[in-house]
Protein backbone atom coordinates (compact mmCIF):
# COMPACT_ATOMS: atom_id res chain seq x y z
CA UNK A 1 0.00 0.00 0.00
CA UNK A 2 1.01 3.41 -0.52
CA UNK A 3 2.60 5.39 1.54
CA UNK A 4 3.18 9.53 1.43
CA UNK A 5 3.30 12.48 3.12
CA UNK A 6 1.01 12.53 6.27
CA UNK A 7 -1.40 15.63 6.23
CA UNK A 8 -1.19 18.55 8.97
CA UNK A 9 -2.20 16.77 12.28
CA UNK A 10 -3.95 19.85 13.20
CA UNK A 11 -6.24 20.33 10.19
CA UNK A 12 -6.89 16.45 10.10
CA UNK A 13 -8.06 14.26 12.57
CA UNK A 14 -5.23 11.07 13.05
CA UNK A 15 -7.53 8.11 12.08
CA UNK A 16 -8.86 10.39 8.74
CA UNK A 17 -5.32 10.76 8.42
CA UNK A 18 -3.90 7.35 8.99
CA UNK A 19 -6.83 6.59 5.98
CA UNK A 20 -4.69 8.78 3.94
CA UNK A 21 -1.53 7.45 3.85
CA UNK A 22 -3.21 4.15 2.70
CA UNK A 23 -4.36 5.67 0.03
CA UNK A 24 -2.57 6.67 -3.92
CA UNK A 25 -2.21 10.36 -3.81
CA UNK A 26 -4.72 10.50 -7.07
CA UNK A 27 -7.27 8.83 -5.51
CA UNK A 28 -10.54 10.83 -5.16
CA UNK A 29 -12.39 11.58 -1.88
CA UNK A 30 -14.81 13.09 -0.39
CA UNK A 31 -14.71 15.71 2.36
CA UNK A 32 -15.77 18.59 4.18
CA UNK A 33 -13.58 21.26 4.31
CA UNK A 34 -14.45 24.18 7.42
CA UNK A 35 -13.04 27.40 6.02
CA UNK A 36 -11.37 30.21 7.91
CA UNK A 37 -13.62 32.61 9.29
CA UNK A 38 -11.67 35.81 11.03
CA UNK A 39 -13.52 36.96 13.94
CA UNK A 40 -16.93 34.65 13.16
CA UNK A 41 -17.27 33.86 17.12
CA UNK A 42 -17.51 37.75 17.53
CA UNK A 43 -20.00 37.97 14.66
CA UNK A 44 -22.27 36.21 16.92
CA UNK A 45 -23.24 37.55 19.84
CA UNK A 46 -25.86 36.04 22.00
CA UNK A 47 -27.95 39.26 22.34
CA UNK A 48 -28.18 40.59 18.67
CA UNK A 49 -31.24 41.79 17.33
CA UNK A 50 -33.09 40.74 14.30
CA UNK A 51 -31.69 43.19 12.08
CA UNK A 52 -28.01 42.52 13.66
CA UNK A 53 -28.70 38.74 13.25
CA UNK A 54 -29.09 39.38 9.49
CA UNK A 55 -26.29 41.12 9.33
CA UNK A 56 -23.95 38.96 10.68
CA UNK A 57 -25.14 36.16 9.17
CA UNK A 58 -24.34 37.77 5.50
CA UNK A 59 -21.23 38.86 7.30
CA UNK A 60 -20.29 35.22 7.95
CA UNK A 61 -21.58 34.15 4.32
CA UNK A 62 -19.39 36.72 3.03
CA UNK A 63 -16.17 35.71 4.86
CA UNK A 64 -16.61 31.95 4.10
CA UNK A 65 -17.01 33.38 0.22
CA UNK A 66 -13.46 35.14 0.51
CA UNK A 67 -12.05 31.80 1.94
CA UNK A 68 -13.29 29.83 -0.37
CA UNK A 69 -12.13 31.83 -3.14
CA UNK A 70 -8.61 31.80 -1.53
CA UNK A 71 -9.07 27.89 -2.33
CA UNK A 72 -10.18 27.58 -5.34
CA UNK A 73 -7.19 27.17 -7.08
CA UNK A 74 -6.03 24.44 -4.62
CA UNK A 75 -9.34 22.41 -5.85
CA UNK A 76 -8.98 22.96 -9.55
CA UNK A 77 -5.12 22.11 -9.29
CA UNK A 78 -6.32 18.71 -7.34
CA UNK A 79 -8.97 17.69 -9.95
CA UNK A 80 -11.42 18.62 -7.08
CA UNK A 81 -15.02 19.92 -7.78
CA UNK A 82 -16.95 21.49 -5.41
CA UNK A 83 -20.05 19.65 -4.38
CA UNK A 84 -22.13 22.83 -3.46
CA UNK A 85 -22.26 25.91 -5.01
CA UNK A 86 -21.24 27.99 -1.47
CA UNK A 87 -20.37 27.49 1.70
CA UNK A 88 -23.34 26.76 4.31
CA UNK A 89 -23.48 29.38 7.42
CA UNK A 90 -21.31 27.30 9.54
CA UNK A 91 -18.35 28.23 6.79
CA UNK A 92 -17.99 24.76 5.47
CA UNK A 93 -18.32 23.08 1.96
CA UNK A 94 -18.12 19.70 0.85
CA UNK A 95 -15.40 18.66 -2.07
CA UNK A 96 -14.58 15.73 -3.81
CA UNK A 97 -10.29 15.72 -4.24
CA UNK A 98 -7.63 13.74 -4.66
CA UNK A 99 -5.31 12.94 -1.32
CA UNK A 100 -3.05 14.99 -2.43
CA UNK A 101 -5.39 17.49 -2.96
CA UNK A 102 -6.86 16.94 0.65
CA UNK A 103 -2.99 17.32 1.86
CA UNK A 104 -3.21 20.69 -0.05
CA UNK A 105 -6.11 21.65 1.54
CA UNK A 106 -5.08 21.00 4.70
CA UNK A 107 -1.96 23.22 4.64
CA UNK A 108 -3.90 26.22 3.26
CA UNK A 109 -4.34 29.20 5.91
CA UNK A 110 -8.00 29.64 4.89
CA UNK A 111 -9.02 25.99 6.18
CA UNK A 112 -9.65 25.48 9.37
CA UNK A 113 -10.22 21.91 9.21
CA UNK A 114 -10.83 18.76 6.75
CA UNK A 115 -13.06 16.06 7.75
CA UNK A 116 -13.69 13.12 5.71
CA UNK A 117 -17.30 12.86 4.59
CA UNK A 118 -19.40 9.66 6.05
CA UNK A 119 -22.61 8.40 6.35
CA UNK A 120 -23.51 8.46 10.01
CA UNK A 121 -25.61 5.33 11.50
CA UNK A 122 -27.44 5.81 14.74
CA UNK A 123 -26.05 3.57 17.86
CA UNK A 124 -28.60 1.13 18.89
CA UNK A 125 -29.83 1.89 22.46
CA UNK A 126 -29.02 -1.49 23.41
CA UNK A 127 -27.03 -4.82 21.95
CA UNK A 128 -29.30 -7.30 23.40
CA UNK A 129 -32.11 -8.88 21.78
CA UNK A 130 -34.49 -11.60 22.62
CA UNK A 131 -35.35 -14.84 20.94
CA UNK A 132 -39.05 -16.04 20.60
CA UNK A 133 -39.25 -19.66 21.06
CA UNK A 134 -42.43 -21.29 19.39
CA UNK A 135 -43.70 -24.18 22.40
């Protein structure tokens, strides 16, 4: 199996990353990718009003625009397409991209993070079960 250079530890969480490395750097996957978004905590204030709401909400949209743009060429270079049009108002989008692309990503100062993208199964509540016996 392949082996290459590990992404940024602090961008990437270690099992996503130990995934990675077993993978060929043109191989395509999916993730989400949190963009950089200067001063977004102070944005949003607990006690805003309606009208301040809106604004920093367009504020926030507007910030995770100039990251993503500050990207862009990272995902073309990659053979990466965006799988959304814009970022949602939490400042992330999801991509598809090669590893190395991911790797790319990942070292970029407008991303704050890269998550791989997975379908999430709810826990059953318990792992017993019964048998019914027939007399």
């Amino acid at each position: 199996m392949p082996k290459h250079d590990a992404p940024n530890p602090n961008k990437i969480s270690p099992e996503f990353a130990a995934r990675l490395t077993n993978l060929e750097p043109q191989q395509k996957v999916r993730v989400i990718v949190l963009l950089q978004i200067q001063d977004a905590q102070s944005l949003m204030n607990k006690h805003l009003s309606r009208s301040e709401r809106q604004a920093a909400i367009k504020a926030v949209r507007d910030l995770a625009e100039e990251a993503l743009g500050d990207i862009v060429g990272i995902i073309h270079s990659f053979s990466g397409q965006q799988l959304t049009e814009h970022p949602d108002l939490l400042g992330s989008i999801p991509i598809e991209i090669t590893v190395a692309g991911v790797n790319a990503l990942a070292e970029s100062e407008a991303v704050k993070a890269v998550m791989e993208d997975q379908s999430i199964y709810p826990i059953p509540l318990s792992n017993s079960f019964t048998i019914n016996t027939i007399p």
